[in-house]
C-alpha atoms as a PDB file:
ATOM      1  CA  UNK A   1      12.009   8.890  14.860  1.00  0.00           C
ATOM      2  CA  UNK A   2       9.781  11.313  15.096  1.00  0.00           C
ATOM      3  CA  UNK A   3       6.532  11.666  16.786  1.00  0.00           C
ATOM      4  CA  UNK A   4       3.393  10.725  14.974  1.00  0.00           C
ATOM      5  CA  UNK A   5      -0.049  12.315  14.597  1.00  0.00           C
ATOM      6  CA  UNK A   6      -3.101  10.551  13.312  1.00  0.00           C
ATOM      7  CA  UNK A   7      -6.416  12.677  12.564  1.00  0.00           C
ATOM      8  CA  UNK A   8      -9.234  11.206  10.544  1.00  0.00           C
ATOM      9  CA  UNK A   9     -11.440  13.195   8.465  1.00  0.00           C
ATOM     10  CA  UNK A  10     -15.413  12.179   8.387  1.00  0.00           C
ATOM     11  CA  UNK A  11     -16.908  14.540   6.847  1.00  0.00           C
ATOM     12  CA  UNK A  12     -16.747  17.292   3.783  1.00  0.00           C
ATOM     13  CA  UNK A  13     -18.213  19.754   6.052  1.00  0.00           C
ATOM     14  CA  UNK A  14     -16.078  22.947   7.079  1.00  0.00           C
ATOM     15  CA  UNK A  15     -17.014  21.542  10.614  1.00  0.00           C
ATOM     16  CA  UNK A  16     -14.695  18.403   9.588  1.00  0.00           C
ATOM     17  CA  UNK A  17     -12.254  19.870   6.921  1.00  0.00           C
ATOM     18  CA  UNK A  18     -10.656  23.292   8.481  1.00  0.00           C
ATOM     19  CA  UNK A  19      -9.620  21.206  11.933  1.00  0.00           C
ATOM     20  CA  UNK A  20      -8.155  18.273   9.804  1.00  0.00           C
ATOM     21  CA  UNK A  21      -6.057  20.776   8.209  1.00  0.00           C
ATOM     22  CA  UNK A  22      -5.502  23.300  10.878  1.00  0.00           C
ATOM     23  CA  UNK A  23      -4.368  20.699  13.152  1.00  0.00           C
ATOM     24  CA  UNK A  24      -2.785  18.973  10.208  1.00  0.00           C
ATOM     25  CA  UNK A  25      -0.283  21.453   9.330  1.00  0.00           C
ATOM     26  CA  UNK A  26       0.608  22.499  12.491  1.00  0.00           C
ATOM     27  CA  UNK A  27       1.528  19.189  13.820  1.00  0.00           C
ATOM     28  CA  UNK A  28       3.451  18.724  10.600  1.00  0.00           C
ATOM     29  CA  UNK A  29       5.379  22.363  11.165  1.00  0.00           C
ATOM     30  CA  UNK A  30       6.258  21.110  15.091  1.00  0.00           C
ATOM     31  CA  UNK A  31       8.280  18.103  13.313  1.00  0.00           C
ATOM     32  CA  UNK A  32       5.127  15.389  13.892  1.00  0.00           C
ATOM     33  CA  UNK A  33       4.553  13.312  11.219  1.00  0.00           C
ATOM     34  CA  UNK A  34       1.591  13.717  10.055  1.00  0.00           C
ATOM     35  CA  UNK A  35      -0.770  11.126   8.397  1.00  0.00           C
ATOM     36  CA  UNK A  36      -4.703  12.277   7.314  1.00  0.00           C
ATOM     37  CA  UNK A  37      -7.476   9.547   6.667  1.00  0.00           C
ATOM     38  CA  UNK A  38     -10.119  10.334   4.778  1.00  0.00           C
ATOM     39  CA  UNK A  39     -13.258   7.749   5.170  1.00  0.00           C
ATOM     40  CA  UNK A  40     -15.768   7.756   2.537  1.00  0.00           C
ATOM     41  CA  UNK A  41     -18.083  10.716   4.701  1.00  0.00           C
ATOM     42  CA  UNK A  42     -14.770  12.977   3.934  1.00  0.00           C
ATOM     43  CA  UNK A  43     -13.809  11.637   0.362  1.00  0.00           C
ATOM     44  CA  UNK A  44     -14.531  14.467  -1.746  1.00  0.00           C
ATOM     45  CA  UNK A  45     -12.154  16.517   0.189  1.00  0.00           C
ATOM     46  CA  UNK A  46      -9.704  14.889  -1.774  1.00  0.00           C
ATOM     47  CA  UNK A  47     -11.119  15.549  -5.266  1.00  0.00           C
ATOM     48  CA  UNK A  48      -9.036  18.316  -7.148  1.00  0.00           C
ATOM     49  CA  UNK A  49     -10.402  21.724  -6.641  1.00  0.00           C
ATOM     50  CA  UNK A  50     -12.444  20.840  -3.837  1.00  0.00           C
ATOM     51  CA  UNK A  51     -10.668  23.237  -1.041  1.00  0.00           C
ATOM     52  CA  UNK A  52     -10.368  25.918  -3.385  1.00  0.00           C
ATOM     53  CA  UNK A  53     -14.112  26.410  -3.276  1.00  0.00           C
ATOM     54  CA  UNK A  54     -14.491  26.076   0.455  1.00  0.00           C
ATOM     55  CA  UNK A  55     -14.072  29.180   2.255  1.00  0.00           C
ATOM     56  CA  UNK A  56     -14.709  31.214   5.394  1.00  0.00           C
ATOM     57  CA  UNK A  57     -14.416  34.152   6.136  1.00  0.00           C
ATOM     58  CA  UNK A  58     -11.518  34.732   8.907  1.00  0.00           C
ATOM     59  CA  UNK A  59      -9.989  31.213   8.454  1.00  0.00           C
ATOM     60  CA  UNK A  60      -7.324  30.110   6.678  1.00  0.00           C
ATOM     61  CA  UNK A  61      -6.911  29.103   3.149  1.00  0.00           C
ATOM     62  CA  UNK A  62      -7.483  25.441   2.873  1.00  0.00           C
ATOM     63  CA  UNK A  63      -5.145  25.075  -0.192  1.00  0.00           C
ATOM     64  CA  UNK A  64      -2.320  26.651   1.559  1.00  0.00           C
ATOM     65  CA  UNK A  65      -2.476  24.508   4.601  1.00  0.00           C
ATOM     66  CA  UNK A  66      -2.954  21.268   2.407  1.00  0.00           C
ATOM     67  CA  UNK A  67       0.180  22.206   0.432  1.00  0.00           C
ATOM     68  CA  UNK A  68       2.320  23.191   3.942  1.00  0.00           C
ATOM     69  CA  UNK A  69       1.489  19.281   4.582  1.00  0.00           C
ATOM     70  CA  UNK A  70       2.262  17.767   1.819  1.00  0.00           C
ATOM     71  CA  UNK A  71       5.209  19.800   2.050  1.00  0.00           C
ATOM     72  CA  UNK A  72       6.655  18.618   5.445  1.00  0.00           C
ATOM     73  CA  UNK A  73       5.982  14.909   4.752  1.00  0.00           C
ATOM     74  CA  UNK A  74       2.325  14.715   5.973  1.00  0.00           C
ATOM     75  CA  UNK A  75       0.667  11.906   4.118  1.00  0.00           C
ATOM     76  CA  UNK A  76      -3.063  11.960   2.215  1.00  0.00           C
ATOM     77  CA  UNK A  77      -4.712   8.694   2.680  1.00  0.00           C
ATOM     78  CA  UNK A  78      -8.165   7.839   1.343  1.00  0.00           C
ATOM     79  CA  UNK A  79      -9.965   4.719   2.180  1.00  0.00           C
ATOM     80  CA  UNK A  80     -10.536   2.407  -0.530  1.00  0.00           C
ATOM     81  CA  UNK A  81     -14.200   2.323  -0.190  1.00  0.00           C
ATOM     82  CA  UNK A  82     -14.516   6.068  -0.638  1.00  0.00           C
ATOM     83  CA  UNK A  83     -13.686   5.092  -4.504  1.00  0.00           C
ATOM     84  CA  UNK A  84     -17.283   2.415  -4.221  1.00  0.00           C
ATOM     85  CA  UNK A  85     -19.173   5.190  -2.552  1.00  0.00           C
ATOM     86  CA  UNK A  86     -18.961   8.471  -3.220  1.00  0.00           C
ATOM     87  CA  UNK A  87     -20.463   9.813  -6.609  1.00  0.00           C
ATOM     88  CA  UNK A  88     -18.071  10.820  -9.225  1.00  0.00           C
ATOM     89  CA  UNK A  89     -14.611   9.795  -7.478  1.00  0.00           C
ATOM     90  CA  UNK A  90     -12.118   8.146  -8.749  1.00  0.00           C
ATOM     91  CA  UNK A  91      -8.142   7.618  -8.728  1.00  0.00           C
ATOM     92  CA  UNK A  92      -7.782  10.823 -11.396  1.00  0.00           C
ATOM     93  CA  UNK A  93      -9.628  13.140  -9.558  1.00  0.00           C
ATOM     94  CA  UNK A  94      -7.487  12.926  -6.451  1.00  0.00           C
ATOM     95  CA  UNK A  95      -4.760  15.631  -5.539  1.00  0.00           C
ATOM     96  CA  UNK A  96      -1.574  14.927  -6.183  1.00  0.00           C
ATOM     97  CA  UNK A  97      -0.259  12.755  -3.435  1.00  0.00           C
ATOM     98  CA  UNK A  98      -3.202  10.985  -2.376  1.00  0.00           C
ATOM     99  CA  UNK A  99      -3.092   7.299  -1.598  1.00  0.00           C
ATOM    100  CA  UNK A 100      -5.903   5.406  -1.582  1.00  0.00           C
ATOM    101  CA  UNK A 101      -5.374   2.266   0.959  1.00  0.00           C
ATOM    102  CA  UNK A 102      -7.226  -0.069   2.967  1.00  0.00           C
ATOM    103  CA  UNK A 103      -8.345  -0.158   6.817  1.00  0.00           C
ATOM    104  CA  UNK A 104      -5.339  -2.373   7.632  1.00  0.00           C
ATOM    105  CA  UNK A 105      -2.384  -0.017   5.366  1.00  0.00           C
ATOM    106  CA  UNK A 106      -3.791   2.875   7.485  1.00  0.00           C
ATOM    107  CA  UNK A 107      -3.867   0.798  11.117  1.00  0.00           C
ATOM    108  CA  UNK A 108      -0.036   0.257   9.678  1.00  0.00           C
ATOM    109  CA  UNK A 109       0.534   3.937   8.732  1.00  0.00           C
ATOM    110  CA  UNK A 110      -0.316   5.230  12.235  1.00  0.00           C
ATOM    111  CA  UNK A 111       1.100   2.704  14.376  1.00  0.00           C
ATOM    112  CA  UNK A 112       2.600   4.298  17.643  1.00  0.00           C
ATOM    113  CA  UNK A 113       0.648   7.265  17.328  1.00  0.00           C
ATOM    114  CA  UNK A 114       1.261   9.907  19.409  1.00  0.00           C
ATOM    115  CA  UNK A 115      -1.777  11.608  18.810  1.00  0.00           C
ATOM    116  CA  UNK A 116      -5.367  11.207  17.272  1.00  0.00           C
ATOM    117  CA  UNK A 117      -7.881  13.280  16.297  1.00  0.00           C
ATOM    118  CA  UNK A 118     -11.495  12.493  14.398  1.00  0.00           C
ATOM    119  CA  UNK A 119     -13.389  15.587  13.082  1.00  0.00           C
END
């Protein structure tokens, strides 16, 4: 089994988003599996089209690094609440992939974690 890598995303800041990813997808290409939680604060980094418009200059492309994930397994999840709070969400405007799950499914998701990170 392999190791396991936890990182929570708080925020819809680039101060939160480009280490979630970042981190994300290089976990995910050193064979961790990867799993992302996104609490309500960090919701609308979920929404289709939302990483295409975030940008800096000398970083990454966000879209790119979300794909790599998805790619090598890494998993999307969304907190439940997020759906309650956050203006203008809901289950259709999610990427492709996203899960939206409770406190406890996620607890279950990253059991044994090697590794956590909160940005």
């Amino acid at each position: 089994m392999a190791e396991k890598c936890a990182i929570i995303c708080n925020g819809s800041e680039p101060k939160n988003v480009y280490p979630t990813f970042i981190l994300g997808s290089t976990a995910a290409s050193l064979g961790y599996e990867v799993v992302l939680f996104f609490i309500p604060a960090g919701g609308k980094v979920l929404k289709k089209g939302f990483l295409e418009n975030m940008k800096l200059e000398n970083m990454p492309e966000l879209p790119g690094l979300q794909e790599a994930i998805k790619e090598m397994g890494g998993r999307f999840l969304l907190c439940e609440l997020a759906l309650k709070v956050v203006p203008d969400l809901t289950k259709e405007d999610l990427i492709d992939g996203a899960e939206v799950v409770d406190a406890a499914t996620f607890f279950g998701a990253i059991e044994g974690a090697n590794l956590t990170f909160s940005f």
